[in-house]
N, C-alpha and C. Protein backbone atom coordinates (compact mmCIF):
# COMPACT_ATOMS: atom_id res chain seq x y z
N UNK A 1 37.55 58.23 -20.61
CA UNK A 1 38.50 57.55 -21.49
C UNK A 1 39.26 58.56 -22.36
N UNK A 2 38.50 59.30 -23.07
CA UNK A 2 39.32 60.47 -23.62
C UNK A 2 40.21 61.49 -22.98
N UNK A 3 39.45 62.19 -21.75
CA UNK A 3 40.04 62.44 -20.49
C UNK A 3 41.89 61.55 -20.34
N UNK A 4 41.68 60.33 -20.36
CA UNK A 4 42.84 59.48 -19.89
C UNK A 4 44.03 59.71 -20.74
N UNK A 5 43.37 59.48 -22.22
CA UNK A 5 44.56 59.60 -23.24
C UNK A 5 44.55 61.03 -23.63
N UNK A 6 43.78 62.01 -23.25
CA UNK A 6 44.84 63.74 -23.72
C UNK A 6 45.60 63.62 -22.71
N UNK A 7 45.27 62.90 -21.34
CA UNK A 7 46.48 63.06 -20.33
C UNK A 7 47.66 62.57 -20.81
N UNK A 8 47.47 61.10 -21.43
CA UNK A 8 48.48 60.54 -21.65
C UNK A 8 49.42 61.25 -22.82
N UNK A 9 48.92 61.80 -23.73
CA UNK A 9 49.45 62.77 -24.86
C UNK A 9 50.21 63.33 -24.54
N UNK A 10 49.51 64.45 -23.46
CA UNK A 10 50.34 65.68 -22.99
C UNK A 10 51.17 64.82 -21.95
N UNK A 11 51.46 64.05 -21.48
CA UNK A 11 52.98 63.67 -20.25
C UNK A 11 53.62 63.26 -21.55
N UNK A 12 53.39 62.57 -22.94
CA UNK A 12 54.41 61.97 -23.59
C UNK A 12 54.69 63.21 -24.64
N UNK A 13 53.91 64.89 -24.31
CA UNK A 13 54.71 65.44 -25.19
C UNK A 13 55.26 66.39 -24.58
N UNK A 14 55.34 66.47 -23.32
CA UNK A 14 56.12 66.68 -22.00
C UNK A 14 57.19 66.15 -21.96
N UNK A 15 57.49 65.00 -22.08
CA UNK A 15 58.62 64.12 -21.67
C UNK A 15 59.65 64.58 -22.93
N UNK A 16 59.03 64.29 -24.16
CA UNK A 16 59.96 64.81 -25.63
C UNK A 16 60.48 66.29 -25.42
N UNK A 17 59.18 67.20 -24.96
CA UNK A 17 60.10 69.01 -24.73
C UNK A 17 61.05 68.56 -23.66
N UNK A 18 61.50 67.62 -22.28
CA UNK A 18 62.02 67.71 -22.23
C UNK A 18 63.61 67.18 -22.02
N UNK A 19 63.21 65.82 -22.97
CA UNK A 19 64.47 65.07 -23.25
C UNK A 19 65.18 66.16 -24.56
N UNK A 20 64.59 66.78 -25.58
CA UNK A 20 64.58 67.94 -26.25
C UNK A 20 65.45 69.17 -26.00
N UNK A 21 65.13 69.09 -24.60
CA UNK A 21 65.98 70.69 -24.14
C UNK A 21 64.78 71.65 -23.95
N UNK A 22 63.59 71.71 -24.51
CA UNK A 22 63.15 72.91 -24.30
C UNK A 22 62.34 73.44 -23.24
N UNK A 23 62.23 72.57 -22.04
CA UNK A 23 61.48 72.70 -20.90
C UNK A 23 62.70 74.27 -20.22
N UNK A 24 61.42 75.10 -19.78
CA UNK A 24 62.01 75.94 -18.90
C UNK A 24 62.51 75.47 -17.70
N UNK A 25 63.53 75.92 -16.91
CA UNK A 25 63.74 75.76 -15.50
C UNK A 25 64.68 76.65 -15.38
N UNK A 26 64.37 77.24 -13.88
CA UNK A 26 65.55 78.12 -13.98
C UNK A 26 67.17 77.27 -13.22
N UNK A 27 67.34 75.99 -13.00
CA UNK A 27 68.02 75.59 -12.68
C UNK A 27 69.16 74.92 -13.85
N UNK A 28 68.55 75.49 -15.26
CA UNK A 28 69.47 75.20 -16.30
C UNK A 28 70.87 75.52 -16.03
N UNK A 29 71.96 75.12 -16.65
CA UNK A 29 72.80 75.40 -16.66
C UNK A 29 73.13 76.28 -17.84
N UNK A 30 74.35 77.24 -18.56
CA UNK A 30 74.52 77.62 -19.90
C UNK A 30 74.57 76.60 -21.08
N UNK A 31 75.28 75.48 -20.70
CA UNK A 31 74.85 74.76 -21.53
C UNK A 31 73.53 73.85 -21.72
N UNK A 32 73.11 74.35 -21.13
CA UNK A 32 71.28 73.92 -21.42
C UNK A 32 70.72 74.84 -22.36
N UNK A 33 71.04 75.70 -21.75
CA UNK A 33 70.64 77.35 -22.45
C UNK A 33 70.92 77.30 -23.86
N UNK A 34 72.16 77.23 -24.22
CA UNK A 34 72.75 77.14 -25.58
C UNK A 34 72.25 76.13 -26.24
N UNK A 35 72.14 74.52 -25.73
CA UNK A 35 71.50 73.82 -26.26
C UNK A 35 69.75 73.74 -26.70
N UNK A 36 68.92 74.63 -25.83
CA UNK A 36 67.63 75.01 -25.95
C UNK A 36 67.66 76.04 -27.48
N UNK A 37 68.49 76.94 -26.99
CA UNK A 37 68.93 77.93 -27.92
C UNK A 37 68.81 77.59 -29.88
N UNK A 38 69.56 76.82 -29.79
CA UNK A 38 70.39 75.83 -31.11
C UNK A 38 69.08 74.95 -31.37
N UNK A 39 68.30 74.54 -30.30
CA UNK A 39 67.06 73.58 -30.47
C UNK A 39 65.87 74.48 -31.51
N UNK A 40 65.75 75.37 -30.61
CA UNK A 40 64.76 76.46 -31.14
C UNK A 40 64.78 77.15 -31.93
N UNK A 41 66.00 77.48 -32.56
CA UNK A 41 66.62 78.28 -34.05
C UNK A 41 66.63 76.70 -34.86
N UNK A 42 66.57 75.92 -34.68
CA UNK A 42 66.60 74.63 -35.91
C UNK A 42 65.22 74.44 -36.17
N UNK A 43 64.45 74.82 -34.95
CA UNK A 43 62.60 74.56 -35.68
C UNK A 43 62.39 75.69 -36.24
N UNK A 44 62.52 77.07 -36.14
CA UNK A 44 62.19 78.00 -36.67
C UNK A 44 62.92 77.83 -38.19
N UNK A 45 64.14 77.21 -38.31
CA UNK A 45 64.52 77.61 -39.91
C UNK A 45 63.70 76.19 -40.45
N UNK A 46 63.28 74.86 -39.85
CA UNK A 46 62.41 74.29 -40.30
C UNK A 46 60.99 74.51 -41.13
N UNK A 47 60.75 75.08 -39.79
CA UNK A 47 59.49 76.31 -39.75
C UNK A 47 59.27 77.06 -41.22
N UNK A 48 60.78 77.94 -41.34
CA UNK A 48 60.44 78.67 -42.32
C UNK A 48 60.98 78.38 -43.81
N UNK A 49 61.82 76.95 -43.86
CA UNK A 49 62.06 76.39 -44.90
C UNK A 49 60.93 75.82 -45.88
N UNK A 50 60.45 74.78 -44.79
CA UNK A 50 59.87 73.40 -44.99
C UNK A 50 58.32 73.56 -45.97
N UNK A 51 57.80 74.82 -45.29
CA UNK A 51 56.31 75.04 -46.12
C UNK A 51 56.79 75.28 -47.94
N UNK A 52 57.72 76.52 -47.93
CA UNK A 52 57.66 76.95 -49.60
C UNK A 52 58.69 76.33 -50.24
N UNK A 53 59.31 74.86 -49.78
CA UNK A 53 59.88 73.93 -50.36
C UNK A 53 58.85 72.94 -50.28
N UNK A 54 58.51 72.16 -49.77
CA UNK A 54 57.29 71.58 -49.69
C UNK A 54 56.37 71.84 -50.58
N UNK A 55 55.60 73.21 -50.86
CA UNK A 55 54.64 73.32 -52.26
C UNK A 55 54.91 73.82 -53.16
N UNK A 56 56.50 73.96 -53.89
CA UNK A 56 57.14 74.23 -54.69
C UNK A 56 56.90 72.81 -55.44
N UNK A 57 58.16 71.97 -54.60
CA UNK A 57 58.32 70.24 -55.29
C UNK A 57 56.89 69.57 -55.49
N UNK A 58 55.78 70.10 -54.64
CA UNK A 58 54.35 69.30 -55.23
C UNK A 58 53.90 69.95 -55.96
N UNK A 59 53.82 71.16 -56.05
CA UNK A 59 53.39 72.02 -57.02
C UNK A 59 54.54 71.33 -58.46
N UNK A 60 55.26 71.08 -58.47
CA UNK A 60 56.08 70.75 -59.61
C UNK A 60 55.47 69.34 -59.95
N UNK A 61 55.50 68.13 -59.10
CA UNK A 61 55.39 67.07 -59.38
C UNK A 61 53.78 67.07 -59.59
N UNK A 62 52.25 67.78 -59.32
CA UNK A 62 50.98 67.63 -59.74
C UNK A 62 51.33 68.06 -61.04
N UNK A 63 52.24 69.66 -61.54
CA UNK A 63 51.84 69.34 -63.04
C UNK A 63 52.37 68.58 -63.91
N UNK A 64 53.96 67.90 -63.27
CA UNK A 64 54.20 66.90 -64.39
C UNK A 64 53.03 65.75 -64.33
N UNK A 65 52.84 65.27 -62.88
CA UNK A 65 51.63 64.43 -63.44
C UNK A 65 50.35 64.65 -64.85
N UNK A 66 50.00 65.87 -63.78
CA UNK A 66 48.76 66.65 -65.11
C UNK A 66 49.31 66.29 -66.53
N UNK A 67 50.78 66.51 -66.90
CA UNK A 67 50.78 66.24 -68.29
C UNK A 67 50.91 64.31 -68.57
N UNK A 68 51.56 63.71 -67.79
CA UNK A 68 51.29 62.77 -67.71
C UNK A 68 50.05 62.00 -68.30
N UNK A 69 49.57 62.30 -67.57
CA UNK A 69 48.04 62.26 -67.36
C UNK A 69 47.13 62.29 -69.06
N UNK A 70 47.42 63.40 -69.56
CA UNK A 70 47.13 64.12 -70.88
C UNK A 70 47.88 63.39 -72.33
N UNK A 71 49.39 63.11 -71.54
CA UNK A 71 49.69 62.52 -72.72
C UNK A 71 49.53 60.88 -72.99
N UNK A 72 49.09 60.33 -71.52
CA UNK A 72 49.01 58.78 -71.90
C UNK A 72 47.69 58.69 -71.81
N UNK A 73 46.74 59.40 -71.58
CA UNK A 73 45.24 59.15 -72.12
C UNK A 73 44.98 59.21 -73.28
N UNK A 74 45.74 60.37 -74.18
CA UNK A 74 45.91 60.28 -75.68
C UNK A 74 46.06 58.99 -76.06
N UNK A 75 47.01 58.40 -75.89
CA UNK A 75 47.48 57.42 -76.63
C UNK A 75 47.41 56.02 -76.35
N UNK A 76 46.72 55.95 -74.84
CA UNK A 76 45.80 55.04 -74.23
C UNK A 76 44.73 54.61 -74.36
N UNK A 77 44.25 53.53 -74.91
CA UNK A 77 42.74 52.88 -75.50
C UNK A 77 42.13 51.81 -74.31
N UNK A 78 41.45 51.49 -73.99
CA UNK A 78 40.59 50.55 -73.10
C UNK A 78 39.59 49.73 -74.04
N UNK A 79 40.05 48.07 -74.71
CA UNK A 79 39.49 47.71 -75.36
C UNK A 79 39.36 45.81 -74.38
N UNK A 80 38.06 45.82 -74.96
CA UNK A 80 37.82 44.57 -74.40
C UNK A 80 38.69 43.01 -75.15
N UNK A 81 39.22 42.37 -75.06
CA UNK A 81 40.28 41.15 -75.17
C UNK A 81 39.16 40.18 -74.71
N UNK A 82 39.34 38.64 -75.72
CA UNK A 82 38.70 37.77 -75.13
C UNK A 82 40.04 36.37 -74.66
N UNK A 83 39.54 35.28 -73.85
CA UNK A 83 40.51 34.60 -73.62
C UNK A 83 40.80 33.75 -74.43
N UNK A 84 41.80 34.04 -75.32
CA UNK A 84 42.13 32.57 -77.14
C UNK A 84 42.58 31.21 -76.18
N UNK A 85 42.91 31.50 -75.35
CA UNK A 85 43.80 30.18 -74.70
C UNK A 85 43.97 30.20 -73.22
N UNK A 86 44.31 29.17 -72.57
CA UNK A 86 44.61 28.84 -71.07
C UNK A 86 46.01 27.55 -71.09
N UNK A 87 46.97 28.13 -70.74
CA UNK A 87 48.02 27.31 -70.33
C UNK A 87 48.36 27.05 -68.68
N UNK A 88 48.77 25.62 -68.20
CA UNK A 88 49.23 25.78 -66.66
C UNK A 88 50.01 24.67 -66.80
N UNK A 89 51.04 25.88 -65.50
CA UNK A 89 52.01 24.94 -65.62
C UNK A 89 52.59 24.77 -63.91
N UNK A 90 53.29 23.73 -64.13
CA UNK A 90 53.91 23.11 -62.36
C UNK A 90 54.98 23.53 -61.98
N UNK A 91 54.79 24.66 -60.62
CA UNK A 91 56.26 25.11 -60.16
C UNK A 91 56.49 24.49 -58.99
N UNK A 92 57.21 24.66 -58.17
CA UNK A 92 57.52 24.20 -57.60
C UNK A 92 56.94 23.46 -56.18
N UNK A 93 55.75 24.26 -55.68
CA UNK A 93 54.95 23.73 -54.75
C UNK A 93 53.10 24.01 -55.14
N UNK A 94 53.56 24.74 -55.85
CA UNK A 94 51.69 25.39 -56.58
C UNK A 94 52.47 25.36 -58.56
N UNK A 95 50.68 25.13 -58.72
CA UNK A 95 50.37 25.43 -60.09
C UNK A 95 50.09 26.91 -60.71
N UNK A 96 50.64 26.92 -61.79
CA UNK A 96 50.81 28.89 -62.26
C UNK A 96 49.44 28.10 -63.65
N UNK A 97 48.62 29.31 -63.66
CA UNK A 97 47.65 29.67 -64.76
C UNK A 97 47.52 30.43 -65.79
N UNK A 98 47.71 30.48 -67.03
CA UNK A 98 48.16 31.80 -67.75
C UNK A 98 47.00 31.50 -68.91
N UNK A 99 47.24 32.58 -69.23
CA UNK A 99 45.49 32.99 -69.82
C UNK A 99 46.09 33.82 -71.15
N UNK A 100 46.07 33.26 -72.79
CA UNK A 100 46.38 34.06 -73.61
C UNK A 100 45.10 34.67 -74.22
N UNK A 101 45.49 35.82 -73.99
CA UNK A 101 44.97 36.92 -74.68
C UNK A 101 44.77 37.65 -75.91
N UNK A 102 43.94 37.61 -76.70
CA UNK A 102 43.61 38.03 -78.32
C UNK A 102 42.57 39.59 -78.05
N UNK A 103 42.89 40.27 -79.13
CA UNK A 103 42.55 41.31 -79.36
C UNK A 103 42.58 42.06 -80.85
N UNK A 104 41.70 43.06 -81.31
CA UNK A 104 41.84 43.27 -82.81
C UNK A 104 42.44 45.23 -81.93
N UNK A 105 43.97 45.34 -82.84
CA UNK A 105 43.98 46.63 -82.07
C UNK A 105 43.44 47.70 -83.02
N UNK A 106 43.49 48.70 -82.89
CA UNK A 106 43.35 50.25 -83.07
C UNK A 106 42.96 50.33 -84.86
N UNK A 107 44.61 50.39 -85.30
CA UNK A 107 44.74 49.86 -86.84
C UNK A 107 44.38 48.50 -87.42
N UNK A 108 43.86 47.62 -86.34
CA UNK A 108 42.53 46.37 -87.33
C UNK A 108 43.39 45.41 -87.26
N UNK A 109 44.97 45.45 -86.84
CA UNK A 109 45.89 44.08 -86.48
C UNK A 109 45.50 43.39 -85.14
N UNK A 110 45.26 41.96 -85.65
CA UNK A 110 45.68 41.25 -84.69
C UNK A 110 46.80 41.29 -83.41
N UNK A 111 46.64 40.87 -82.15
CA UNK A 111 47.43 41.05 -81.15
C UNK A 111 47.01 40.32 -80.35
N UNK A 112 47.82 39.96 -79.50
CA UNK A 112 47.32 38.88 -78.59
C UNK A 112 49.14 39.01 -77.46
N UNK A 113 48.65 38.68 -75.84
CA UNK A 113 49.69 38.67 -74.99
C UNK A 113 49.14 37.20 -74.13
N UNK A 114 49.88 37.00 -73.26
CA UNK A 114 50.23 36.13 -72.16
C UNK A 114 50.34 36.53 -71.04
N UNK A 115 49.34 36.46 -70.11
CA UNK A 115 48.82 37.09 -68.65
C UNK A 115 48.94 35.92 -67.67
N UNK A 116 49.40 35.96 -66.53
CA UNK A 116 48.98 35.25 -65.23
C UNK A 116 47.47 35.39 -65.09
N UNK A 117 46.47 33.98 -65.06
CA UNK A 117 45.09 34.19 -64.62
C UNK A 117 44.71 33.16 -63.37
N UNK A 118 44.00 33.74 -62.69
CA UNK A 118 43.06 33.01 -61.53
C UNK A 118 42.74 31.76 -62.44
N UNK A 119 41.94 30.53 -61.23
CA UNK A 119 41.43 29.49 -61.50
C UNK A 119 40.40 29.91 -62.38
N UNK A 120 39.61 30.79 -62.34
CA UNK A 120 37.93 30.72 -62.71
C UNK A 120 38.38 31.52 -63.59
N UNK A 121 39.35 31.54 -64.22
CA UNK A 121 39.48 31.78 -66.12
C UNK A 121 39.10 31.03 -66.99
N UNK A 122 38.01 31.41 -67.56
CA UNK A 122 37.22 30.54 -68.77
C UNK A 122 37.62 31.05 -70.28
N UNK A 123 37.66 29.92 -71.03
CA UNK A 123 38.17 30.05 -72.82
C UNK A 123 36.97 30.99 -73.11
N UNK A 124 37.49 32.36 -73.86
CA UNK A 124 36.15 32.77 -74.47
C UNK A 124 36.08 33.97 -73.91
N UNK A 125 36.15 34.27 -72.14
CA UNK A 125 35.54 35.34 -71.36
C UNK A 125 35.69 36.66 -71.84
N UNK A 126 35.54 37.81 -71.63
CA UNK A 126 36.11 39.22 -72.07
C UNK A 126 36.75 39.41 -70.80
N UNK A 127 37.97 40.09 -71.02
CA UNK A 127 38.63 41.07 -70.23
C UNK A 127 39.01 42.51 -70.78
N UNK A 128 38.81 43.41 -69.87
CA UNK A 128 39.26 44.54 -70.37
C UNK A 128 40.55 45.09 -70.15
N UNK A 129 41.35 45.78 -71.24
CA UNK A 129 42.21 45.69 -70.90
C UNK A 129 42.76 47.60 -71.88
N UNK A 130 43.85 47.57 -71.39
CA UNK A 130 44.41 49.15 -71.74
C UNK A 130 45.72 48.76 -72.81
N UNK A 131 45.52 49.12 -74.02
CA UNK A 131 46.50 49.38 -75.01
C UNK A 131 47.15 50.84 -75.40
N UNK A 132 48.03 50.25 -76.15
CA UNK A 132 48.81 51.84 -76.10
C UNK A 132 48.60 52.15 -77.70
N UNK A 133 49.32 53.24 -78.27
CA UNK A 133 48.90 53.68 -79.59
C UNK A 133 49.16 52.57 -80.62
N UNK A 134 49.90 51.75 -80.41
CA UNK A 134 50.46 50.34 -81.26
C UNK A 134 49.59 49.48 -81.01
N UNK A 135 48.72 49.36 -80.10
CA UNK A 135 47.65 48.60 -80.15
C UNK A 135 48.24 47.91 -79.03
N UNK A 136 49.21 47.35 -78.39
CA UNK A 136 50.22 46.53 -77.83
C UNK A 136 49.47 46.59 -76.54
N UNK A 137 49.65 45.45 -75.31
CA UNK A 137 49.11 45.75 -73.92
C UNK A 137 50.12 46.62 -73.06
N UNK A 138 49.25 47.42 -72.51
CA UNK A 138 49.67 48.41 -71.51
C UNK A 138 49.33 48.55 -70.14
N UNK A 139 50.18 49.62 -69.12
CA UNK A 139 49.62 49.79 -68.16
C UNK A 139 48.48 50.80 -67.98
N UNK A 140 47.57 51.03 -66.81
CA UNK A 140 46.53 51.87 -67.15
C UNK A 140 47.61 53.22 -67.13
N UNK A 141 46.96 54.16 -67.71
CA UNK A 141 47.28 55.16 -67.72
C UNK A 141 47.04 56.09 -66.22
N UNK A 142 48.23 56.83 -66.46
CA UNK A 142 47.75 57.96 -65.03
C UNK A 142 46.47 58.41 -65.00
N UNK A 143 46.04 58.36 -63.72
CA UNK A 143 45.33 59.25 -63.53
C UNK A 143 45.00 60.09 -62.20
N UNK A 144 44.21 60.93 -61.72
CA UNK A 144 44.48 61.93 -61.14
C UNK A 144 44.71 61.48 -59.83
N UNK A 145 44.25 60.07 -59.22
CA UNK A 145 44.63 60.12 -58.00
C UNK A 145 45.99 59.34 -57.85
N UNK A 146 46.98 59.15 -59.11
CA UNK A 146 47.71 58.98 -58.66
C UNK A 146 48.68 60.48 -59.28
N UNK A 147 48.18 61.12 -59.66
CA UNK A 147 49.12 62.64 -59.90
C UNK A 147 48.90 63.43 -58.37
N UNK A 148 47.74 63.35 -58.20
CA UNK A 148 47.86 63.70 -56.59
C UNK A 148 48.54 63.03 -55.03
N UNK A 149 48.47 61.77 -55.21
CA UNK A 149 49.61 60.84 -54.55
C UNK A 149 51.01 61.19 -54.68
N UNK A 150 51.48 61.17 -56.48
CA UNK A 150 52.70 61.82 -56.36
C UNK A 150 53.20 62.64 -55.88
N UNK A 151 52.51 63.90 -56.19
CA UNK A 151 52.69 64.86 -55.69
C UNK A 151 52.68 65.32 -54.13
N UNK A 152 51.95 64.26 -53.18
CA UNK A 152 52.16 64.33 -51.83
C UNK A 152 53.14 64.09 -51.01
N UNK A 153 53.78 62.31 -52.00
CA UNK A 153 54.88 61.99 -51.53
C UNK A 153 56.41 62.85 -51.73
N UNK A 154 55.88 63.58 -53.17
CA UNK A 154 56.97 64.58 -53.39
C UNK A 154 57.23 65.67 -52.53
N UNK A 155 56.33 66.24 -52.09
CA UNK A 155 56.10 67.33 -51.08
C UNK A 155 56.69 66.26 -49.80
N UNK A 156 56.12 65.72 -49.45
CA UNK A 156 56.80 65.06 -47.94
C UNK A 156 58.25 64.79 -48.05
N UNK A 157 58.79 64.24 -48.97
CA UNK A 157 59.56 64.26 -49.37
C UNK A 157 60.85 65.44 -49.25
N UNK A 158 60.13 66.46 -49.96
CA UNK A 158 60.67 67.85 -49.69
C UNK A 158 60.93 67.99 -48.18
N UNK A 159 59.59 68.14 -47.71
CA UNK A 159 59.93 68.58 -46.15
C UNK A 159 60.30 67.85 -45.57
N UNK A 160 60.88 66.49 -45.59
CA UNK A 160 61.80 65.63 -44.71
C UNK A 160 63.32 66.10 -45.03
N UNK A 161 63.30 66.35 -46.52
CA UNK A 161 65.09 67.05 -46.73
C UNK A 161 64.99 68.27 -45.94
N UNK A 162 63.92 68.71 -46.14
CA UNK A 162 64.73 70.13 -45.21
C UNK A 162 64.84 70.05 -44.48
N UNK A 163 64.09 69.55 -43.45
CA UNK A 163 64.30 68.63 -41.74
C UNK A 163 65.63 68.39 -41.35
N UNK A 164 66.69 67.50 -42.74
CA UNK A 164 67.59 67.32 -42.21
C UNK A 164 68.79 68.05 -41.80
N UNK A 165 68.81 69.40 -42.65
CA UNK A 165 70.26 70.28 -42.04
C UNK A 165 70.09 70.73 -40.89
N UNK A 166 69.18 71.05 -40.49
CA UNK A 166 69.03 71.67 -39.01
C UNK A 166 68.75 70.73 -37.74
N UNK A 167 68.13 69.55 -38.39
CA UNK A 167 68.33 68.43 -37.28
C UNK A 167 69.60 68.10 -37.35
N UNK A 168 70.81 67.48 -38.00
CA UNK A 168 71.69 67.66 -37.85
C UNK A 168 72.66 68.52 -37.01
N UNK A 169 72.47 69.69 -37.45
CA UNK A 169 72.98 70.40 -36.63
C UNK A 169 72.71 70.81 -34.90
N UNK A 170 71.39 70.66 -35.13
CA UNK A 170 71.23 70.43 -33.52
C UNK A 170 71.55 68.78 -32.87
N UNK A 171 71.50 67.84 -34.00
CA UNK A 171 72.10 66.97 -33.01
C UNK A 171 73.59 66.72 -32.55
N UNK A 172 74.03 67.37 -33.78
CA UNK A 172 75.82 68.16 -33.53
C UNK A 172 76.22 68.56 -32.28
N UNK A 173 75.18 69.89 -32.08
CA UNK A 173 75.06 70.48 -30.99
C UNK A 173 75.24 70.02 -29.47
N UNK A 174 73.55 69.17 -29.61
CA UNK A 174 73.18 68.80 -28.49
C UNK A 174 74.17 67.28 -27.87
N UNK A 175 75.08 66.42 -29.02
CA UNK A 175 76.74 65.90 -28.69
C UNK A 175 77.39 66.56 -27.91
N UNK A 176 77.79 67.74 -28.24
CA UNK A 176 78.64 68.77 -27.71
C UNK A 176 78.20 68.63 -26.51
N UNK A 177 76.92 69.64 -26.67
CA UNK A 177 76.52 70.10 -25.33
C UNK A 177 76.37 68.01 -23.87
N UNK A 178 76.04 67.13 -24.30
CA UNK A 178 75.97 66.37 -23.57
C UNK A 178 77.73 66.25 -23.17
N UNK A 179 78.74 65.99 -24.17
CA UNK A 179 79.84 66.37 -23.65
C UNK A 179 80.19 66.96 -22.19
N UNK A 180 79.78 68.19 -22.68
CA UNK A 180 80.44 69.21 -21.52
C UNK A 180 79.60 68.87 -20.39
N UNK A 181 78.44 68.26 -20.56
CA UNK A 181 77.84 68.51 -18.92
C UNK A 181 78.84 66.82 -18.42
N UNK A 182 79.01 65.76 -19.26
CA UNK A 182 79.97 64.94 -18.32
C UNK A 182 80.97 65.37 -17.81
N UNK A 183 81.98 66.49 -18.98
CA UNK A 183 82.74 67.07 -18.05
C UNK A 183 82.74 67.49 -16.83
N UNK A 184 81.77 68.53 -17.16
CA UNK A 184 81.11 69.35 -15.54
C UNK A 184 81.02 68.50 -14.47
N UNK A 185 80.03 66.92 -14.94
CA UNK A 185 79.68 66.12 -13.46
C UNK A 185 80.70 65.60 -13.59
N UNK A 186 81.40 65.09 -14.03
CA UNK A 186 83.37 64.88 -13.48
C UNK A 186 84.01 65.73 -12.94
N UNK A 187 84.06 66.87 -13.13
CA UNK A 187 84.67 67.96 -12.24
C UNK A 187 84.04 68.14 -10.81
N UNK A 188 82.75 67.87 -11.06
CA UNK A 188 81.66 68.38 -9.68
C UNK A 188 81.91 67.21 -8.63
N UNK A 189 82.30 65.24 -8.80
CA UNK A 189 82.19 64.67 -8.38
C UNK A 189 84.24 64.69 -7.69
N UNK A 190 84.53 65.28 -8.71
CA UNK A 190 86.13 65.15 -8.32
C UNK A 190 86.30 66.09 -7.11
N UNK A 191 85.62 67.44 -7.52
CA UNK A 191 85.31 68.62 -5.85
C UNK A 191 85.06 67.48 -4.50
N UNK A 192 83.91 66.57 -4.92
CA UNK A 192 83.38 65.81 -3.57
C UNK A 192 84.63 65.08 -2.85
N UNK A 193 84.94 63.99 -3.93
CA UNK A 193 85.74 63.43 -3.56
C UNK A 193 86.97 64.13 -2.85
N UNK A 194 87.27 64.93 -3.33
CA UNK A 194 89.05 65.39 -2.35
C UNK A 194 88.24 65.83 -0.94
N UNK A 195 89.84 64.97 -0.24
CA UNK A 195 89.53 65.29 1.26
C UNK A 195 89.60 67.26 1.58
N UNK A 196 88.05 66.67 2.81
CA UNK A 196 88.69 68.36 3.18
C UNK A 196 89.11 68.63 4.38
N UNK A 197 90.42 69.19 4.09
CA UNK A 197 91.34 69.91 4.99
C UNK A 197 90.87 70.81 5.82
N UNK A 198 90.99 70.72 7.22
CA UNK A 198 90.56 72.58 8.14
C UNK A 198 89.49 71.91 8.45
């Protein structure tokens, strides 16, 4: 079974080198050549773009996270809220549940918000919940696995822009080059066609 699918791998990464251009044969034409050519100078400047742009922009985006990170944990509290109230109300095909929320914040004021809650919200329950330096409800604060997420998508990110000038340009190219070979098999089929004389 494994046997079956490296086979299958390698014919489908066979088939890409050579819808691609880069299969050898010596029955290429020049414009194969040129187009292989143009193929293979666009992965190499890929090649040598894509890595130290790539861990530049993540390297940039882990430490803005890192401070991220530093400055909304400061000022980020995790305090338990009990439920003061339960309101529901009728939309249009379902019932919405909302669950008000009381809390004593930071500086000893009262606070209280209005949350969407599940059925099995009971008057009274604790929830925990993340305030900010005002005591006010918040989102959780960063933390590292999403400074490291960022930073991945930033990096991929990176190396998909660089991807694009040189794919471009080889698909520029490889226009061209499909061009000229219709020319060619128009010229080659126009040879057949004329009668021959002698």
């Amino acid at each position: 079974m494994i046997g079956l699918r490296a086979r299958r791998a390698r014919a489908g990464l066979l088939r890409l080198r050579r819808r691609l251009g880069f299969e050898r044969n010596a029955l290429r034409r020049g414009v194969d050549r040129r187009q292989r050519a143009v193929g293979i100078g666009a992965a190499a400047v890929f090649a040598v773009v894509a890595p130290p742009a790539c861990a530049g922009v993540a390297s940039m985006a882990y430490a803005a996270g890192v401070r991220a990170e530093r400055a909304e944990s400061a000022g980020h509290h995790r305090i338990t809220a009990r439920v003061a109230g339960i309101e529901k109300q009728d939309g249009d095909e379902q019932r919405y549940t909302y669950a008000r929320l009381a809390w004593t914040a930071p500086d000893g004021r009262e606070r209280s918000a209005v949350i969407a809650a599940g059925r099995t919200t009971r008057l009274g329950a604790p929830l925990r919940i993340w305030v900010d330096e005002r005591g006010e409800m918040s989102r959780r604060p960063q933390d590292r696995t999403g400074t490291v997420a960022g930073a991945v998508f930033a990096g991929a990110g990176a190396a998909g822009a660089a991807a694009l000038p040189p794919l471009a340009v080889y698909l520029l190219v490889r226009r061209r080059c499909d061009r000229d070979r219709e020319e060619m098999w128009d010229a080659a089929w126009a040879r057949l066609d004329r009668p021959h004389i002698g």
